[in-house]
Protein backbone atom coordinates (compact mmCIF):
# COMPACT_ATOMS: atom_id res chain seq x y z
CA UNK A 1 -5.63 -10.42 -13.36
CA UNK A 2 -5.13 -13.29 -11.01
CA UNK A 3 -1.88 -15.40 -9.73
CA UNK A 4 -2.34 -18.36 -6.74
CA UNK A 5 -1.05 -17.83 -3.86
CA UNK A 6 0.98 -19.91 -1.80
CA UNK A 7 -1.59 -20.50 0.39
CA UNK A 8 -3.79 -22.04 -2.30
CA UNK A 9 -5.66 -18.89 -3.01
CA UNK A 10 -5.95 -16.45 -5.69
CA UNK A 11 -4.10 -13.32 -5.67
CA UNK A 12 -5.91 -10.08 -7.19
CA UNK A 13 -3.88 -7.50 -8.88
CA UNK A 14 -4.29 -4.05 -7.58
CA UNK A 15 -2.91 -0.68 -7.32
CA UNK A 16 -0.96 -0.21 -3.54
CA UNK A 17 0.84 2.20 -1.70
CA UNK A 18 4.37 1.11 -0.82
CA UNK A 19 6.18 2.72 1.72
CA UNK A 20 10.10 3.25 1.87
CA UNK A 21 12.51 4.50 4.62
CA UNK A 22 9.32 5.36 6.82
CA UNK A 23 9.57 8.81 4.62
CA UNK A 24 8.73 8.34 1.22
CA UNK A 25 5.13 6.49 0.24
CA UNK A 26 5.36 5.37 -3.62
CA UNK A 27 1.14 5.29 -4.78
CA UNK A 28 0.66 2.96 -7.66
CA UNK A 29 2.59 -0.07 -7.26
CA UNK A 30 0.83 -2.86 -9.01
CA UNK A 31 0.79 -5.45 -6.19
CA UNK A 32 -0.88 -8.77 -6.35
CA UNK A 33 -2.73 -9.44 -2.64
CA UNK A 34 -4.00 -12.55 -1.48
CA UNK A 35 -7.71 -12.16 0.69
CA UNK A 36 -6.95 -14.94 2.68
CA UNK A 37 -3.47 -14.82 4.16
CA UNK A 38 -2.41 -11.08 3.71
CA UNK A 39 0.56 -12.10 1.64
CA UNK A 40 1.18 -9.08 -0.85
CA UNK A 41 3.65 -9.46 -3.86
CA UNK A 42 4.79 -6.73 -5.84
CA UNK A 43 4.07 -7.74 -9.58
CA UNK A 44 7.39 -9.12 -11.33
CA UNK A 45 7.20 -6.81 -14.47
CA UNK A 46 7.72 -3.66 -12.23
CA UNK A 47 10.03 -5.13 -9.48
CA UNK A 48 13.32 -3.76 -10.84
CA UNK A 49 12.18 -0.78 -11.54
CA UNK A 50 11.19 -0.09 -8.39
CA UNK A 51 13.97 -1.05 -7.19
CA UNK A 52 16.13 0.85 -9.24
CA UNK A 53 13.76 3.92 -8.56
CA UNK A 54 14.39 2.80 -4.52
CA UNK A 55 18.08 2.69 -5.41
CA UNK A 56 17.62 6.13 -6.82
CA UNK A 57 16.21 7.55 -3.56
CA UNK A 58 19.01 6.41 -1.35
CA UNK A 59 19.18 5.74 2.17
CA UNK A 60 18.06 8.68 4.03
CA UNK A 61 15.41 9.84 1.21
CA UNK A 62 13.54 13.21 1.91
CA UNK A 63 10.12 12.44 2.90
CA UNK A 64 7.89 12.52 -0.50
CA UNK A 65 5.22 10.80 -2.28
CA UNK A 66 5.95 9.45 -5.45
CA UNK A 67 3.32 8.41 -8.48
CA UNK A 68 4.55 5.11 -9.51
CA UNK A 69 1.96 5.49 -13.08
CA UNK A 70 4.43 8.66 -13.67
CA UNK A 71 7.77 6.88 -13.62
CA UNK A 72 6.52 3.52 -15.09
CA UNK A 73 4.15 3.27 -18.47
CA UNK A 74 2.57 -0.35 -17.10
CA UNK A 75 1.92 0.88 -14.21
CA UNK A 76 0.57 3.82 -15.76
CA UNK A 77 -2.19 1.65 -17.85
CA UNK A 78 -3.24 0.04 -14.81
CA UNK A 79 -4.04 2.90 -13.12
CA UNK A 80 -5.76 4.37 -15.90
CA UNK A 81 -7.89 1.33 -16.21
CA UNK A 82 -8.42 1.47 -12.77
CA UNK A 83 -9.36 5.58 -13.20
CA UNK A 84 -12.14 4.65 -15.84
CA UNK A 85 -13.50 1.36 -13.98
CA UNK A 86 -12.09 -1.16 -16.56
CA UNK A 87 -12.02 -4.60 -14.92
CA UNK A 88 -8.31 -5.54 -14.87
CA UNK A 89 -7.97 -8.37 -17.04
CA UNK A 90 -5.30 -8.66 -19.73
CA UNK A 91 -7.95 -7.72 -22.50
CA UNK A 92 -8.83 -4.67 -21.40
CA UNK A 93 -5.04 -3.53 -20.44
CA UNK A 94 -3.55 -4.99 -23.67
CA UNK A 95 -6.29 -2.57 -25.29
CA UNK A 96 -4.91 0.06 -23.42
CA UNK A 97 -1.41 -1.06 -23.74
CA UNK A 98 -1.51 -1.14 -27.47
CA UNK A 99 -3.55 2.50 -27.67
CA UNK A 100 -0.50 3.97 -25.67
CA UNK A 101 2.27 2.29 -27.50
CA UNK A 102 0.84 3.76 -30.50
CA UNK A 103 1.03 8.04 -28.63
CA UNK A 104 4.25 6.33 -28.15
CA UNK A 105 5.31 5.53 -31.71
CA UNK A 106 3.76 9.04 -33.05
CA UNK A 107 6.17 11.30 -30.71
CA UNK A 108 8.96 8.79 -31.34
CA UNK A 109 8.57 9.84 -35.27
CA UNK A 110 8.29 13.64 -34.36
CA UNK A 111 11.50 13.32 -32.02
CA UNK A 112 13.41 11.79 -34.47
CA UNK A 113 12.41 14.33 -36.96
CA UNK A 114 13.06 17.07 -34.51
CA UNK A 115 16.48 15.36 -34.04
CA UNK A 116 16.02 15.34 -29.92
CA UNK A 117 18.01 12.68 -29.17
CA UNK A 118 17.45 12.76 -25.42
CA UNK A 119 13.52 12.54 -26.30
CA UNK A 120 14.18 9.67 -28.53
CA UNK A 121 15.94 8.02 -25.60
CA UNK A 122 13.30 8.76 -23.30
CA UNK A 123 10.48 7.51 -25.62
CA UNK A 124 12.41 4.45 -26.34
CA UNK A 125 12.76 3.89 -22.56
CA UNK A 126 8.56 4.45 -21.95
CA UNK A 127 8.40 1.88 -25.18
CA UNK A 128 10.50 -0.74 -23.08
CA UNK A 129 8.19 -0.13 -20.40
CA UNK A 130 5.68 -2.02 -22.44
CA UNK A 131 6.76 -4.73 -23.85
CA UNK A 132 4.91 -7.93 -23.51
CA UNK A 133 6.56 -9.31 -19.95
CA UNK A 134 4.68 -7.26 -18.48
CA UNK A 135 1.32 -8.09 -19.76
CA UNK A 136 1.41 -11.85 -18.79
């Protein structure tokens, strides 16, 4: 998956390490880099949720590393494409996207059978995760 740059060049998307408050080091940030200039952009679908997740930490955050594939189901197919060498193009993580959403859907129906409401909400959260913005 490829964006141009605004040096002219295309950007590769890629699984990085972004560091916050000097303490805590996030791994699994999708992040599109550009080979030519250095530029690095964190991809769009995630931003506010890592900022909200930032937001979360505070100011003076504990020192910690944090799985970004845990906290965010998009991020979570990319790294599992990257885990079993699939190329990441939109094919193969729409695949992976759709096999997930489908888990998804299954414990969705036993939750609201259970009547866990908190689950539900949870489930329906992951769900949000990956809707099609984020697969563009």
């Amino acid at each position: 998956m490829f964006k141009r740059c605004i040096c002219g060049e295309a950007m590769a998307l890629g699984l990085r390490k972004v560091f916050y408050s000097k303490t805590v080091s996030i791994a699994g940030v999708p992040v599109y880099a550009c080979g030519h200039c250095s530029r690095n952009e964190v991809y769009p679908g995630v931003k506010s949720d890592l900022s909200r997740l930032l937001s979360d930490l505070g100011a003076k955050p504990l020192p910690r590393e944090i799985r970004f594939d845990e906290v965010h189901e998009w991020a979570g197919m990319l790294y599992r494409a990257a885990s079993a060498s699939v190329p990441l193009s939109a094919a193969g993580i729409a695949k992976l996207t759709e096999e997930r959403t489908n888990e998804l859907l299954d414990l969705l129906l036993i939750a609201a059978s259970l009547g866990d409401a908190a689950w539900k909400r949870e489930l329906e959260g992951r769900l949000s995760q990956l809707n099609g913005q984020y697969i563009a």
